[in-house]
C-alpha atoms as a PDB file:
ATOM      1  CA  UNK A   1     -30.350   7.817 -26.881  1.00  0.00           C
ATOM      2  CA  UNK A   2     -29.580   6.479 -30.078  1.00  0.00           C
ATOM      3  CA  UNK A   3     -27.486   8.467 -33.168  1.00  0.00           C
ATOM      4  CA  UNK A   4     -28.881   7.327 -36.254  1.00  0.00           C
ATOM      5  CA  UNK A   5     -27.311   8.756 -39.642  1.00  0.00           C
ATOM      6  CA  UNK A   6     -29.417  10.941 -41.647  1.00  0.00           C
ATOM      7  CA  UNK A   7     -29.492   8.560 -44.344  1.00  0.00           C
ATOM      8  CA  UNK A   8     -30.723   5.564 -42.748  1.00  0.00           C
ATOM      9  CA  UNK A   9     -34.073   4.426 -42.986  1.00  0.00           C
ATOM     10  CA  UNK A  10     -37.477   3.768 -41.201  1.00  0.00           C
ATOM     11  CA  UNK A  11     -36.590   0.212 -41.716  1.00  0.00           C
ATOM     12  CA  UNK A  12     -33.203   0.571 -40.609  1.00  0.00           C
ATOM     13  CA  UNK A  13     -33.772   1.989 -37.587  1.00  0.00           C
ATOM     14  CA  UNK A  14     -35.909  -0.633 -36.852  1.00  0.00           C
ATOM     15  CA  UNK A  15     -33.198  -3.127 -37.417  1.00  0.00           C
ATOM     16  CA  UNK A  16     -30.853  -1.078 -35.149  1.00  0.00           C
ATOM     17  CA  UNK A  17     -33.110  -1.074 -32.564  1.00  0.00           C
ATOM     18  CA  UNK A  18     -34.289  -4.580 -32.500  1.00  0.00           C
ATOM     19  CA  UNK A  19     -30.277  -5.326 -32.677  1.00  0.00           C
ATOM     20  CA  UNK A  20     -29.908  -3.968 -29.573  1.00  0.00           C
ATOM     21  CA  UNK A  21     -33.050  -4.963 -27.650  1.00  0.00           C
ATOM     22  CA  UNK A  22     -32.091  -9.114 -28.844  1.00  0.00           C
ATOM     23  CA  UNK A  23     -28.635  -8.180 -27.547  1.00  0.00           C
ATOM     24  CA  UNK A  24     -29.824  -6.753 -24.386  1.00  0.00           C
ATOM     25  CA  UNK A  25     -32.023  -9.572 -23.370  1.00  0.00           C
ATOM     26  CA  UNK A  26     -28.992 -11.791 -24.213  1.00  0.00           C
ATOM     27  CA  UNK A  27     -26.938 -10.136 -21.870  1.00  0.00           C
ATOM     28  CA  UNK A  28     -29.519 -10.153 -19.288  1.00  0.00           C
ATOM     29  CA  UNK A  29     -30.210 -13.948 -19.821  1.00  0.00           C
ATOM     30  CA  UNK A  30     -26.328 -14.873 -19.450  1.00  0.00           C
ATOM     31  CA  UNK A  31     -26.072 -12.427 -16.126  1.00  0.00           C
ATOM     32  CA  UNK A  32     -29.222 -13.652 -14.208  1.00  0.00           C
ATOM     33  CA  UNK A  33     -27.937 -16.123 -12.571  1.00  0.00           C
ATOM     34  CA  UNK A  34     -25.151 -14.355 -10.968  1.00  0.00           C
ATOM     35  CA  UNK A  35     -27.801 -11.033 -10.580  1.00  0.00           C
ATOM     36  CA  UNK A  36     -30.019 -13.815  -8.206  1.00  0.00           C
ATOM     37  CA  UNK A  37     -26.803 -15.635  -6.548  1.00  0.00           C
ATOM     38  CA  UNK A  38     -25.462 -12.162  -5.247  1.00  0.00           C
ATOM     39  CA  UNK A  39     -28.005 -10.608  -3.259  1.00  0.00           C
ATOM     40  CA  UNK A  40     -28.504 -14.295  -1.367  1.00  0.00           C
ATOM     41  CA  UNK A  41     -25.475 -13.509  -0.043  1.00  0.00           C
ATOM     42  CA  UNK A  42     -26.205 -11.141   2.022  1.00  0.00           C
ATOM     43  CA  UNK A  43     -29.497 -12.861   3.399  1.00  0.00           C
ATOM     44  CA  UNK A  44     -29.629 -12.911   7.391  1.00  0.00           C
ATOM     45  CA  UNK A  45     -31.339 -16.218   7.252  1.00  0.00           C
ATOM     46  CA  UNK A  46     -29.589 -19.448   5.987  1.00  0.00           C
ATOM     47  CA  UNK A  47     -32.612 -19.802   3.399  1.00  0.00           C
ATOM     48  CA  UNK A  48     -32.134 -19.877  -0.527  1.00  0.00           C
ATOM     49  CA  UNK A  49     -35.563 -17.725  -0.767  1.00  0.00           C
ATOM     50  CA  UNK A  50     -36.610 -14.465  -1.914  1.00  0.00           C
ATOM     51  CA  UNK A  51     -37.748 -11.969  -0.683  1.00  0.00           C
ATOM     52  CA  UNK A  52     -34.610 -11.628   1.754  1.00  0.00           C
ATOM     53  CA  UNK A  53     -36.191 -11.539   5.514  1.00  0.00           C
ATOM     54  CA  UNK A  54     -33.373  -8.740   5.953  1.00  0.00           C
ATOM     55  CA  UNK A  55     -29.840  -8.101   5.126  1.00  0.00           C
ATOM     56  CA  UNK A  56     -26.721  -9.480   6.861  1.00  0.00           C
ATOM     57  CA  UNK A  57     -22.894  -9.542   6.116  1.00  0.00           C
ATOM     58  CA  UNK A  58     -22.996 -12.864   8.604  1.00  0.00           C
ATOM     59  CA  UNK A  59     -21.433 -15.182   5.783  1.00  0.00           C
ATOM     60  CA  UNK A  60     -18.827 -12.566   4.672  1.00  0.00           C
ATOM     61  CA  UNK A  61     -18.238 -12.421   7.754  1.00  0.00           C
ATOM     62  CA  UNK A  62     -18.280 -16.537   8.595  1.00  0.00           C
ATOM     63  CA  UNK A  63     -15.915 -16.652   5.202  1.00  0.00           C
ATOM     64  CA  UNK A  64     -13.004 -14.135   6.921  1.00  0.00           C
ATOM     65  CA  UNK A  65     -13.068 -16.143  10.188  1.00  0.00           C
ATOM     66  CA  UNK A  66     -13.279 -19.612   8.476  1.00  0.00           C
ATOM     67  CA  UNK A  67      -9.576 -21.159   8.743  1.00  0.00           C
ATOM     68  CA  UNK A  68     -10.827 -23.382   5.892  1.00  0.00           C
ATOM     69  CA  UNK A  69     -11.449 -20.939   3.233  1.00  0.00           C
ATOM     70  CA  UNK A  70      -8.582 -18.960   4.063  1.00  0.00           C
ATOM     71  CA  UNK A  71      -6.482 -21.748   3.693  1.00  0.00           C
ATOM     72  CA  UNK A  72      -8.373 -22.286   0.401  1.00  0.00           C
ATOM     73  CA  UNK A  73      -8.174 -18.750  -0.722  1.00  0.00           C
ATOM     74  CA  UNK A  74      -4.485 -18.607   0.171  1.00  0.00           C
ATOM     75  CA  UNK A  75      -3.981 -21.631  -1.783  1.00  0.00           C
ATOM     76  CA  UNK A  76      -5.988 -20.334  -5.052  1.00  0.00           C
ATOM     77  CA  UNK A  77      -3.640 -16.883  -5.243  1.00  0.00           C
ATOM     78  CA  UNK A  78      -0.447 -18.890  -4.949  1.00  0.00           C
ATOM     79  CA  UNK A  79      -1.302 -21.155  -7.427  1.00  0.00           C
ATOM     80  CA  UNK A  80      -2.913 -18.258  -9.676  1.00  0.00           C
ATOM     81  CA  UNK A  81      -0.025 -15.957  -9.431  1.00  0.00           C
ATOM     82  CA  UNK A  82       2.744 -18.809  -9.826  1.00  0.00           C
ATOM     83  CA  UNK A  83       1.029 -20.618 -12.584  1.00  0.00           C
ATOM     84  CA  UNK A  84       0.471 -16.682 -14.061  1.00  0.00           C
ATOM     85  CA  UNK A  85       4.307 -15.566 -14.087  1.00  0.00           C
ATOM     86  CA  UNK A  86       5.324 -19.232 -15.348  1.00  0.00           C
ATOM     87  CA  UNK A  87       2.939 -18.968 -17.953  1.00  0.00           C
ATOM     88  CA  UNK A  88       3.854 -15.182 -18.827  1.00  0.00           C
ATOM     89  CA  UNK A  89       7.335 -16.465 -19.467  1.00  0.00           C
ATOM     90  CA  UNK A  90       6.607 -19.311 -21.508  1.00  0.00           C
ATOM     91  CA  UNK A  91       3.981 -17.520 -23.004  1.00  0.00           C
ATOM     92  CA  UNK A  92       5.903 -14.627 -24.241  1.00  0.00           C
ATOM     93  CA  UNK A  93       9.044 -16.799 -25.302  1.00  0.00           C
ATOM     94  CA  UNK A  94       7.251 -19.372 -27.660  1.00  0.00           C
ATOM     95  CA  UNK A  95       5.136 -15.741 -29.269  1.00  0.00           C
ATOM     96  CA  UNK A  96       8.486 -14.671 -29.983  1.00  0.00           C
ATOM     97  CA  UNK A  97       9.923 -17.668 -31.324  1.00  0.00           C
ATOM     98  CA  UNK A  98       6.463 -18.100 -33.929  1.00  0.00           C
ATOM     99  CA  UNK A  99       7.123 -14.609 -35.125  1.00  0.00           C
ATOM    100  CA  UNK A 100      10.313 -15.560 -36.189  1.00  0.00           C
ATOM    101  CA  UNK A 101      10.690 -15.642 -40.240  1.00  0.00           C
ATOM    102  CA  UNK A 102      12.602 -18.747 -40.771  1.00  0.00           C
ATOM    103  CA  UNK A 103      10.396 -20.716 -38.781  1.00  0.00           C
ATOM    104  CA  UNK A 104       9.420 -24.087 -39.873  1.00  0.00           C
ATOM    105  CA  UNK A 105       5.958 -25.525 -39.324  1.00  0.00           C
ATOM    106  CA  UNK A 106       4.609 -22.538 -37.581  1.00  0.00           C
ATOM    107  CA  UNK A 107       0.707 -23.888 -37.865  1.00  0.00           C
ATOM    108  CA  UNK A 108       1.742 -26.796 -36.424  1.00  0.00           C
ATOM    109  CA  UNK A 109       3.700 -25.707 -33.446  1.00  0.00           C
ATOM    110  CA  UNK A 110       0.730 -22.716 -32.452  1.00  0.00           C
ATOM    111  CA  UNK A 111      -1.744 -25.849 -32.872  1.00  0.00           C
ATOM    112  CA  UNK A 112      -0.065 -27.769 -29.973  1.00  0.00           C
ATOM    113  CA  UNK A 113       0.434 -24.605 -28.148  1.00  0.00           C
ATOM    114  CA  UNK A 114      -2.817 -23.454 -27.977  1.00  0.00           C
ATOM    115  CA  UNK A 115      -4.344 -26.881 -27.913  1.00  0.00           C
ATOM    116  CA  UNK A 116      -5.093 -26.990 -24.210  1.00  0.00           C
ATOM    117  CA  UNK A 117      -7.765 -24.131 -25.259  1.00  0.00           C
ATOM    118  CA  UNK A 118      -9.692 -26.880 -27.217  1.00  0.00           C
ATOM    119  CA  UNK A 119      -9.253 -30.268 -25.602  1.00  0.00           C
ATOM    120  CA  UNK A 120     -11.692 -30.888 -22.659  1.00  0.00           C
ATOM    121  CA  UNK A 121     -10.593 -30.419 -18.994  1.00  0.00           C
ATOM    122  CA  UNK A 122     -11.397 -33.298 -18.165  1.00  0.00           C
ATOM    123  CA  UNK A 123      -9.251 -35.170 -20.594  1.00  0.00           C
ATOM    124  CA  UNK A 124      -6.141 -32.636 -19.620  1.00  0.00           C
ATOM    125  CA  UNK A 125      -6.973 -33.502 -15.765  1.00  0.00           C
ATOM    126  CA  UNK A 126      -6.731 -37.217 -16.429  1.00  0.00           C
ATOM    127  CA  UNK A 127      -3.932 -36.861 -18.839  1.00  0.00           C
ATOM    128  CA  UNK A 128      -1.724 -34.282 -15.768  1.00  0.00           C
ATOM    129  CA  UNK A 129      -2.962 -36.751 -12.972  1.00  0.00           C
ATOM    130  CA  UNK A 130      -1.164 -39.866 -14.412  1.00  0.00           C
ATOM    131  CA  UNK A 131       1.866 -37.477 -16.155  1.00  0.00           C
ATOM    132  CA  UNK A 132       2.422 -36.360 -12.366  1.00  0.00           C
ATOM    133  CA  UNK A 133       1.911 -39.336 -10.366  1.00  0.00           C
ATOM    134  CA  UNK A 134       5.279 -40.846 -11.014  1.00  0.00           C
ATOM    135  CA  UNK A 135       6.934 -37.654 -10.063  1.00  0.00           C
ATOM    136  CA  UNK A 136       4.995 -37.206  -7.209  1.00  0.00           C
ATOM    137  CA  UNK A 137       3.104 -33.846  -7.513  1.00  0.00           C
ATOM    138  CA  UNK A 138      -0.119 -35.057  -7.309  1.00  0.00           C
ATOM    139  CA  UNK A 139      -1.656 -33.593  -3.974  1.00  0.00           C
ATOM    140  CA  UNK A 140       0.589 -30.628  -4.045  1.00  0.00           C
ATOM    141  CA  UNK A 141       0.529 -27.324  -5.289  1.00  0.00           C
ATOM    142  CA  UNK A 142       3.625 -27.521  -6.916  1.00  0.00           C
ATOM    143  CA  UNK A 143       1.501 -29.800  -9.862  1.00  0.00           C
ATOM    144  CA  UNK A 144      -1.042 -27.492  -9.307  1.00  0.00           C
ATOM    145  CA  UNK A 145       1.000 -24.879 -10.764  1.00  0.00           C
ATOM    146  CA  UNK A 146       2.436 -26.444 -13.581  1.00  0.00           C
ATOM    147  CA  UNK A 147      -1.108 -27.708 -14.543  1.00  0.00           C
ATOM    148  CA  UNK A 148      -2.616 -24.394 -14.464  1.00  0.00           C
ATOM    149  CA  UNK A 149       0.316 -23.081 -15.899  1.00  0.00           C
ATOM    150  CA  UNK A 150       0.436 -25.116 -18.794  1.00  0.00           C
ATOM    151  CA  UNK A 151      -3.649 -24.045 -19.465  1.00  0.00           C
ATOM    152  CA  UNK A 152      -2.490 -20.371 -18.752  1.00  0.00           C
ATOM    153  CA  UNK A 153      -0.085 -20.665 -21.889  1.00  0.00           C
ATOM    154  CA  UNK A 154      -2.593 -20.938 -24.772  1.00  0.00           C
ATOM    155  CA  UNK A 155      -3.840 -17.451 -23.832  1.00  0.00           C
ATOM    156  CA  UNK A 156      -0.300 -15.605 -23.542  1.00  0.00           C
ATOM    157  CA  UNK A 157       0.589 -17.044 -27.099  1.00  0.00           C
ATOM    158  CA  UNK A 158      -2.700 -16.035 -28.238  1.00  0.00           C
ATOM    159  CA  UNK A 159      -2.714 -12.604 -27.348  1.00  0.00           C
ATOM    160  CA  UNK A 160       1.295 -11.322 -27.086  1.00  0.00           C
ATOM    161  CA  UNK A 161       1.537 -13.158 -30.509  1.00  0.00           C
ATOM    162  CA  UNK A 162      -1.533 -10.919 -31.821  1.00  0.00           C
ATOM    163  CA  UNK A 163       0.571  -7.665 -30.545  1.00  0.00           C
ATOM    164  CA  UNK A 164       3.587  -8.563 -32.076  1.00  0.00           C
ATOM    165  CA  UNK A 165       1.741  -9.271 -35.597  1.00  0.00           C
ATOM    166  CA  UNK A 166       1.224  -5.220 -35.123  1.00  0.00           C
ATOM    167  CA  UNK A 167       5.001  -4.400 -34.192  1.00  0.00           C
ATOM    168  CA  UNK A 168       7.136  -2.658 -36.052  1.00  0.00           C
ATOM    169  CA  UNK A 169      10.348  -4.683 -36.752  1.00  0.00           C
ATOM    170  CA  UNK A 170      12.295  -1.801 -37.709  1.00  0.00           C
ATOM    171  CA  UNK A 171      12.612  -0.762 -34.187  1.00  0.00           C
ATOM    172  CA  UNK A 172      14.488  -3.678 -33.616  1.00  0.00           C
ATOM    173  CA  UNK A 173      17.250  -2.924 -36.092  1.00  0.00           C
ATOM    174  CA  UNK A 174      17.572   0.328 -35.304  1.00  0.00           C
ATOM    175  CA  UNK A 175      18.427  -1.039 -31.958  1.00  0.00           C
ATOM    176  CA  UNK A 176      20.555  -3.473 -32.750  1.00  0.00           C
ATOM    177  CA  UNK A 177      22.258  -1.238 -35.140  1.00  0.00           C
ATOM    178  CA  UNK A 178      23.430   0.884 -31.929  1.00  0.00           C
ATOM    179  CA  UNK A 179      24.873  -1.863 -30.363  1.00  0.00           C
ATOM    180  CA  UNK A 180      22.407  -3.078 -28.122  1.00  0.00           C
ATOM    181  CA  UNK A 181      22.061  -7.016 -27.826  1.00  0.00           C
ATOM    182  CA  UNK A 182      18.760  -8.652 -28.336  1.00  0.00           C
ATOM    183  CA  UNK A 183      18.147  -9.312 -24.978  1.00  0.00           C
ATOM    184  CA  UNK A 184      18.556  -5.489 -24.364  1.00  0.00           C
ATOM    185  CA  UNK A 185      17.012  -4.472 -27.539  1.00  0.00           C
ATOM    186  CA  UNK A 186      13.626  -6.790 -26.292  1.00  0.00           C
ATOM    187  CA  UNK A 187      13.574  -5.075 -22.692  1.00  0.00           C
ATOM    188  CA  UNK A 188      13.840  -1.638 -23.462  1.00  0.00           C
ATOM    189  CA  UNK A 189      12.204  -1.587 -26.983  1.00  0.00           C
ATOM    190  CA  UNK A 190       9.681  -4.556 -27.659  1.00  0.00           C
ATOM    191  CA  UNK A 191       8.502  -5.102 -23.883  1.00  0.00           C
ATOM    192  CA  UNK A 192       7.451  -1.722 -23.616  1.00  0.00           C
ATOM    193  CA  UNK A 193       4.854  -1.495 -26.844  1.00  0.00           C
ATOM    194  CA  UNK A 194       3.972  -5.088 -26.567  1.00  0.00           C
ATOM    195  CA  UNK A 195       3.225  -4.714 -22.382  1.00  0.00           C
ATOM    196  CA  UNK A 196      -0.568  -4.239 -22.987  1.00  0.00           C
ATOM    197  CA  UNK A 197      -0.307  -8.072 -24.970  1.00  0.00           C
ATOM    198  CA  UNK A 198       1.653  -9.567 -22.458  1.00  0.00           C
ATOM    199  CA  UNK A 199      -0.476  -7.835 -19.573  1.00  0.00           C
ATOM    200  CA  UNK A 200      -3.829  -9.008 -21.259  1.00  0.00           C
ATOM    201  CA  UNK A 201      -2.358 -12.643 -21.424  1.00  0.00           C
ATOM    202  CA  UNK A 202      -1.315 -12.815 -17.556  1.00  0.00           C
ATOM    203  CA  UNK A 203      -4.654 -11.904 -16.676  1.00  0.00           C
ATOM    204  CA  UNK A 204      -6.252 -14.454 -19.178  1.00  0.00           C
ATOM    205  CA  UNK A 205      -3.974 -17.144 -17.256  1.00  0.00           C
ATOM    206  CA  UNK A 206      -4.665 -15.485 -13.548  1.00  0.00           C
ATOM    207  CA  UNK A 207      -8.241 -15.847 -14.506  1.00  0.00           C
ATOM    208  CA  UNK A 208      -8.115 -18.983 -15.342  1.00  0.00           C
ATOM    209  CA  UNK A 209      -6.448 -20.646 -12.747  1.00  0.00           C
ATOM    210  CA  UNK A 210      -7.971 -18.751 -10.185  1.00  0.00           C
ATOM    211  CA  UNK A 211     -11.686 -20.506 -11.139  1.00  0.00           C
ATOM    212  CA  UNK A 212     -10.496 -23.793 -12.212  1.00  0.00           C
ATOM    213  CA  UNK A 213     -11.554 -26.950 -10.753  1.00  0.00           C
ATOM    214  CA  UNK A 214     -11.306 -30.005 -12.415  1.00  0.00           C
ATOM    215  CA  UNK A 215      -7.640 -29.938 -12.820  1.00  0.00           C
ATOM    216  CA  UNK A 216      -7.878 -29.425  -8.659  1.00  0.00           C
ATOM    217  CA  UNK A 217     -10.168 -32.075  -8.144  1.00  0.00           C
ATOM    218  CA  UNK A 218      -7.954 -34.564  -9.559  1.00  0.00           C
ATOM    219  CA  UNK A 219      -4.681 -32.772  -8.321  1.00  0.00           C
ATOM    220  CA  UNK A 220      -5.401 -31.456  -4.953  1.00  0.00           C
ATOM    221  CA  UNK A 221      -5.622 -33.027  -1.958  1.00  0.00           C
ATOM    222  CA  UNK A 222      -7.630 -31.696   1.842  1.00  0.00           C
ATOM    223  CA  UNK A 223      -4.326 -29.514   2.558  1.00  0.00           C
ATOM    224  CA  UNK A 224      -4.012 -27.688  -1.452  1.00  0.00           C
ATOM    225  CA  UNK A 225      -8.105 -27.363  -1.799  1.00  0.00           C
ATOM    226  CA  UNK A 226      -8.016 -24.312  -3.301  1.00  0.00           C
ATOM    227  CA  UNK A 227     -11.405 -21.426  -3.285  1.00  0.00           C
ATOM    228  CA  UNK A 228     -13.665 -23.657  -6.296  1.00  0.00           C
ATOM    229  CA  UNK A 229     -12.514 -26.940  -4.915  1.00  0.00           C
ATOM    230  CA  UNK A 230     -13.633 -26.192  -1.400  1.00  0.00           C
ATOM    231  CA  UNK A 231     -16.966 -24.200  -3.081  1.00  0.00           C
ATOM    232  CA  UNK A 232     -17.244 -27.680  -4.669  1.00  0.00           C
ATOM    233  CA  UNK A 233     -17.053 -29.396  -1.784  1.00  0.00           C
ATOM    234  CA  UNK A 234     -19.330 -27.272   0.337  1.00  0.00           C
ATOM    235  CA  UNK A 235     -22.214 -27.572  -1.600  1.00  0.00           C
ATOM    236  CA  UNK A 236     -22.168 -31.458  -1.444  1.00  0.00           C
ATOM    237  CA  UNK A 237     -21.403 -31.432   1.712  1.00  0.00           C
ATOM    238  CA  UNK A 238     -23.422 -28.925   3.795  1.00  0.00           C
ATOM    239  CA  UNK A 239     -24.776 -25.906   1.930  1.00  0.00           C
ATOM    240  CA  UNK A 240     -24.248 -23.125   3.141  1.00  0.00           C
ATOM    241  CA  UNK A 241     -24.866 -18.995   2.044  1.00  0.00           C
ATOM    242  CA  UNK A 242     -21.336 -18.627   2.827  1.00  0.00           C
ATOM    243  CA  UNK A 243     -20.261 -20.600  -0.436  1.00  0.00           C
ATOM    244  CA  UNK A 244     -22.644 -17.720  -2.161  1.00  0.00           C
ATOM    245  CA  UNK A 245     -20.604 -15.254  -0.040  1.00  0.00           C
ATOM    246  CA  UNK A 246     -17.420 -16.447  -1.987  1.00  0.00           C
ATOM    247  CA  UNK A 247     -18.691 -16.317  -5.132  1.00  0.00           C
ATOM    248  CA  UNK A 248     -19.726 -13.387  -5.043  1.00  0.00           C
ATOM    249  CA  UNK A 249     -15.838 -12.144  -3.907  1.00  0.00           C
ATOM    250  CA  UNK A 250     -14.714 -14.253  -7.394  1.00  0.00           C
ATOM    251  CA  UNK A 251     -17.387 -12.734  -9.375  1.00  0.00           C
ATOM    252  CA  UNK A 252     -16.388  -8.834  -8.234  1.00  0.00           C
ATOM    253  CA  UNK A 253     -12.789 -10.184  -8.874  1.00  0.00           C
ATOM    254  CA  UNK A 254     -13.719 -11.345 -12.137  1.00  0.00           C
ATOM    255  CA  UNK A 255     -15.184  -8.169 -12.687  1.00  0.00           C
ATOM    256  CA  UNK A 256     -12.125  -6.260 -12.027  1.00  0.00           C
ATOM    257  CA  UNK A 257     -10.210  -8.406 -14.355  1.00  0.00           C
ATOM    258  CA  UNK A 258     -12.382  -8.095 -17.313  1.00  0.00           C
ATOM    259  CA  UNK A 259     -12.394  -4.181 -16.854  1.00  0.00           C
ATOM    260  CA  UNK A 260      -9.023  -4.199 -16.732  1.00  0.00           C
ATOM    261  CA  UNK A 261      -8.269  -6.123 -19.646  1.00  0.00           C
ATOM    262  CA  UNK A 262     -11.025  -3.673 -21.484  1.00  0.00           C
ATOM    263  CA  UNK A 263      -9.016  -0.731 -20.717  1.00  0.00           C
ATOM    264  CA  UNK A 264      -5.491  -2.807 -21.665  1.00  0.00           C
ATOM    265  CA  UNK A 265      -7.092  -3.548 -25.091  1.00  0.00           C
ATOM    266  CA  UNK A 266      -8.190   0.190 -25.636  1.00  0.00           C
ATOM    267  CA  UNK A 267      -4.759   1.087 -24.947  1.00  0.00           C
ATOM    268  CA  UNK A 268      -3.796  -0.739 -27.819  1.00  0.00           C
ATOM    269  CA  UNK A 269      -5.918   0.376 -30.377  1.00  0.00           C
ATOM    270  CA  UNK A 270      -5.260   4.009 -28.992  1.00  0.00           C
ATOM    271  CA  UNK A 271      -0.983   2.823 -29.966  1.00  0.00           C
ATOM    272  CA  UNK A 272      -1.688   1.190 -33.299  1.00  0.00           C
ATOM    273  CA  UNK A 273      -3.363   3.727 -34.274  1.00  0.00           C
ATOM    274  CA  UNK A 274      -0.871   6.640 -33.144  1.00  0.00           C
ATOM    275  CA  UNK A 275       1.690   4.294 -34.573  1.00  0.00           C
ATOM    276  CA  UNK A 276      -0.270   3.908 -38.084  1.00  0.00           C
ATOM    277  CA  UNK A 277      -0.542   7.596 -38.147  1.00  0.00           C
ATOM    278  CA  UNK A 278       3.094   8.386 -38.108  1.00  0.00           C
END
């Protein structure tokens, strides 16, 4: 199960192996809760109890036929892929802009870009609500979108800017050399070997727009509730096994997101390294 070099000792070993049982049983602490919330949902009684009395798809099947969380659902992927291709774009445009040479103050200007990663929420959804109010795009998924774009950016810099530390600059002379203009010279020779980057950052951003809440709460009004707004408000208003239902849908979408962004990542190490070799 486990290669150990010839070299390595008794105590070693040991080590190894106690390594990976403490990071085991960290894994399974941090994924209980979502291992006990997902079989619930398919419970044929309306009962938060184990052991299931038998297994139903009643609150999938409640969620699909709910006008309510449709609406909310069709609300949270508008929002999550607007706020997503806004935030690609900015994203992308301020990573180039920092990997620029001549620029001035770069620690400062990636500080207040990526700053929305470290100030609380809460103080960003107070600080949007009374930006917006003036303007009007408070209870409307137009503010939504900027709001979630503007948390979506941090990650976009973040990562695209982490690619192009690893690009090859030479490539872009070459190109220019022929003729091309920089606007060509970025589609057809930096977007291509910096797409895993800017792919992994628009997933960061979907992700996190798609389960954010307290920007919603404060932004969002009954018409824009959005999938965790209306999860919020279900469980204070009537609990139900169809909220666990939907989380279980975000948590397999989750899923799918983090797997993808895996294999995006791999991709890159697998190019860096063919590009190192040549």
């Amino acid at each position: 199960m486990f290669n150990f070099p010839a070299y390595v000792t008794v105590w070693g070993r040991l080590g190894r192996l106690a390594h990976v049982g403490l990071s085991l049983l960290v894994l399974v602490f941090l994924i209980s809760p979502v291992l006990v919330v997902m079989p619930l949902s398919f419970n044929s009684q309306p009962y938060f109890t184990y052991p299931l009395p038998g297994v139903s798809l009643r609150w999938y099947h409640d969620f699909i036929n709910s006008p309510e969380w449709m609406l909310a659902l069709k609300n949270t992927l508008i929002v999550g892929v607007a706020s997503t291709l806004l935030a690609t774009g900015l994203g992308v445009t301020a990573s180039l802009g920092l990997m620029h040479p001549r620029l001035k103050g770069r620690s400062l200007i990636t500080g207040v870009l990526v700053s929305p990663m470290i100030v609380p929420v809460i103080i960003t959804a107070v600080g949007v609500y009374f930006a917006f109010s003036p303007f009007g795009l408070t209870n409307s998924l137009t503010g939504l979108t900027l709001a979630h774009a503007a948390l979506g950016v941090p990650f976009v810099v973040v990562t695209v800017t982490a690619t192009l530390a690893g690009f090859n600059d030479t490539l872009t002379r070459a190109g220019r050399s022929m003729g091309a203009s920089p606007v060509r010279v970025f589609l057809q020779v930096k977007l291509p070997i910096i797409a895993p980057g800017v792919i992994s950052g628009a997933l960061f951003a979907f992700a996190t727009s798609f389960d954010e809440i307290v920007v919603a709460l404060f932004l969002t009004g009954t018409d824009q509730r959005t999938a965790p707004r209306q999860m919020w408000s279900g469980i204070r208003e009537q609990l139900s096994p169809t909220i666990l239902a939907v989380a279980t849908v975000l948590v397999v979408i989750s899923t799918l997101l983090l797997l993808t962004l895996e294999m995006l990542r791999r991709r890159t190490e697998r190019l860096r390294g063919s590009a190192g070799a040549n």
